[in-house]
Protein backbone atom coordinates (compact mmCIF):
# COMPACT_ATOMS: atom_id res chain seq x y z
CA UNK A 1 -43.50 32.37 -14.44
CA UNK A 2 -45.41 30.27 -11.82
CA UNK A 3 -47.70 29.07 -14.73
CA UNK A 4 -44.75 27.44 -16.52
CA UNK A 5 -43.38 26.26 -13.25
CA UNK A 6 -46.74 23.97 -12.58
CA UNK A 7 -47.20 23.03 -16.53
CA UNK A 8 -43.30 21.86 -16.33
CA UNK A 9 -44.10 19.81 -12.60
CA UNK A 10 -47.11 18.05 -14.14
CA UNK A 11 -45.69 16.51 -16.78
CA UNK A 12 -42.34 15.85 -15.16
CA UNK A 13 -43.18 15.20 -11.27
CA UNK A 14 -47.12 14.66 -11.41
CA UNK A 15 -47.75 11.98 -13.46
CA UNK A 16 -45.54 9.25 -11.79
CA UNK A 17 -47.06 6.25 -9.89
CA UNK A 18 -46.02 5.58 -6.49
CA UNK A 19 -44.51 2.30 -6.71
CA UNK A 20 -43.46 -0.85 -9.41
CA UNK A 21 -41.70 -3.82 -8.80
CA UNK A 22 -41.44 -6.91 -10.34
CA UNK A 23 -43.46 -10.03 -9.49
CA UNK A 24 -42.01 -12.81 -12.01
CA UNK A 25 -43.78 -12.55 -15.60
CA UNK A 26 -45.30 -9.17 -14.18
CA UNK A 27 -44.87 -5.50 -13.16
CA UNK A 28 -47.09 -4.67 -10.06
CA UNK A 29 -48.15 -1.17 -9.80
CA UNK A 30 -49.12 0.79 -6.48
CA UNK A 31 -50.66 4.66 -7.01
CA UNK A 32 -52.79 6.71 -4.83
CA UNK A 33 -53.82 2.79 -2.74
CA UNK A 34 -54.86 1.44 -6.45
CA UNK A 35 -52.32 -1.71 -7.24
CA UNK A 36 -52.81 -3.66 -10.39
CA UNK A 37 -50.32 -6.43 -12.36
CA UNK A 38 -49.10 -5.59 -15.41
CA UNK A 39 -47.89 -8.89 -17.65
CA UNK A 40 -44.55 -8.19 -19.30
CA UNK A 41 -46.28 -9.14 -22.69
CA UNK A 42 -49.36 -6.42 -22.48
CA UNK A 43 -46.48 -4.19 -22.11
CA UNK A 44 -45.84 -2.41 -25.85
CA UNK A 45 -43.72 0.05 -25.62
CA UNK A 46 -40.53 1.53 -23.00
CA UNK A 47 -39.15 4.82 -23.13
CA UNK A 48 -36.28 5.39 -20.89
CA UNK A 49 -35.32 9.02 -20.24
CA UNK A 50 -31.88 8.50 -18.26
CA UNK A 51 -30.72 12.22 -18.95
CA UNK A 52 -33.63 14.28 -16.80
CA UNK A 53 -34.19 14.63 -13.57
CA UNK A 54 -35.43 12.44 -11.89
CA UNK A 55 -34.57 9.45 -14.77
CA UNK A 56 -38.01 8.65 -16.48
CA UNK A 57 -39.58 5.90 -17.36
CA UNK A 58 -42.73 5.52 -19.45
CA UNK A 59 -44.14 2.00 -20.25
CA UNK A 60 -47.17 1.80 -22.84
CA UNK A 61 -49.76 -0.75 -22.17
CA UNK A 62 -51.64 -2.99 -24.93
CA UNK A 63 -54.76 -2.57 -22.50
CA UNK A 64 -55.82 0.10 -20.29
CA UNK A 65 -55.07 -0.08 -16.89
CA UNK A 66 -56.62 1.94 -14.06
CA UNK A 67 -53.85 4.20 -14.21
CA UNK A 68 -54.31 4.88 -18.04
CA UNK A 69 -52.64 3.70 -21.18
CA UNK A 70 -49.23 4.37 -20.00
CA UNK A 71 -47.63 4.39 -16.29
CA UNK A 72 -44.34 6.45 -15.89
CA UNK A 73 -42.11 5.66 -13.15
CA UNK A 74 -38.70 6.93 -11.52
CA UNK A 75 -35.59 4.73 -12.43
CA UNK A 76 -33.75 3.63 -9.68
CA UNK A 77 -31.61 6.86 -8.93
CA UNK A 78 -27.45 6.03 -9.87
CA UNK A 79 -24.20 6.96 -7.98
CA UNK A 80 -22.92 7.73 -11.88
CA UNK A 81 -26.04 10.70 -12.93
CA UNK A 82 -25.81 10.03 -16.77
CA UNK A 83 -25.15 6.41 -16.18
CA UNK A 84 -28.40 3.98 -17.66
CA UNK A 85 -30.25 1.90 -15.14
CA UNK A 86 -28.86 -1.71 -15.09
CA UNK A 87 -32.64 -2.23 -13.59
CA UNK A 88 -33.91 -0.69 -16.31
CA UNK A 89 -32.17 -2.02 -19.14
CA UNK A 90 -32.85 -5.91 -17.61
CA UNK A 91 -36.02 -4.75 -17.97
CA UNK A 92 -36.39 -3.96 -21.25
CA UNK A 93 -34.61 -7.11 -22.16
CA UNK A 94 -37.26 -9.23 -19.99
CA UNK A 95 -39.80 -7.47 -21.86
CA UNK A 96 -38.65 -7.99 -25.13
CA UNK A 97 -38.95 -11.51 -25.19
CA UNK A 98 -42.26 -11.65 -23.11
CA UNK A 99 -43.91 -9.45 -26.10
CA UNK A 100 -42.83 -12.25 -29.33
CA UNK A 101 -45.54 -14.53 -28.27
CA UNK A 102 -48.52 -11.91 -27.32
CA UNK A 103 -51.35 -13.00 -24.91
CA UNK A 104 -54.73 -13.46 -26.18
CA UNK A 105 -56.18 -9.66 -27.06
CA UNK A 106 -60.07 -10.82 -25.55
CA UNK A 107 -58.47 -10.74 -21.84
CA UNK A 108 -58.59 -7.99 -20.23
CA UNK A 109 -55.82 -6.78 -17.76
CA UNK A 110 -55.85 -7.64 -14.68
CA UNK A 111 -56.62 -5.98 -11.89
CA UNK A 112 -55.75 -8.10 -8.51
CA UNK A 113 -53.42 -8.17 -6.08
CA UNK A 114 -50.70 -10.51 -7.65
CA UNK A 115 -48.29 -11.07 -3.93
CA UNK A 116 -51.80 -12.98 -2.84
CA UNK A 117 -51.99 -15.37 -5.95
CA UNK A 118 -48.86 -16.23 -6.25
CA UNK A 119 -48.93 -17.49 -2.57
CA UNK A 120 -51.72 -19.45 -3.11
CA UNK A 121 -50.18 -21.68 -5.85
């Protein structure tokens, strides 16, 4: 029984980052004191899993990032449980947009802290 308890809590509690929150044009992302920027146009894929516990979400990178190919998150918890994530579903419509014109596929992601250059220009 303990067995499935720990196979169930790492791929449900184990695997989510520590923080995200967006900077403009891009998702910063904070685990384990790494932080890297994520553009919302290297971003291919959301899945938003409202109806577990905690609310899931999964974003797929075009480029690997040091947390992997994909970072999953916690949605912002809701008063309403089954209710989606107004957060959330901006999101996905910021990213949607963001991933018509795709940036060039020779740049690699980038890996800096994005609060510092933005205050510099």
């Amino acid at each position: 029984m303990m067995v499935i308890v720990i196979i169930i809590s790492k791929k449900l509690i184990f695997d989510l980052v520590d923080e995200v929150w967006e900077d403009g044009d891009t998702l910063v992302v904070r685990n384990a004191g790494q932080e890297q920027c994520i553009a919302l146009a290297d971003i291919k894929n959301v899945n938003y899993s409202p109806l577990i516990s905690p609310p899931r979400v999964t974003l797929s990178s075009r480029r690997p990032t040091v947390f992997g190919d994909q970072v999953t998150f916690c949605a912002p918890l809701r008063l309403v449980p089954l209710a989606p994530s107004p957060v959330i579903l901006d999101l996905i419509e910021r990213i949607d947009p963001a991933r018509i014109t795709p940036p060039a596929l020779d740049r690699p992601a980038r890996r800096r802290d994005c609060r510092a250059e933005a205050g510099s220009g």
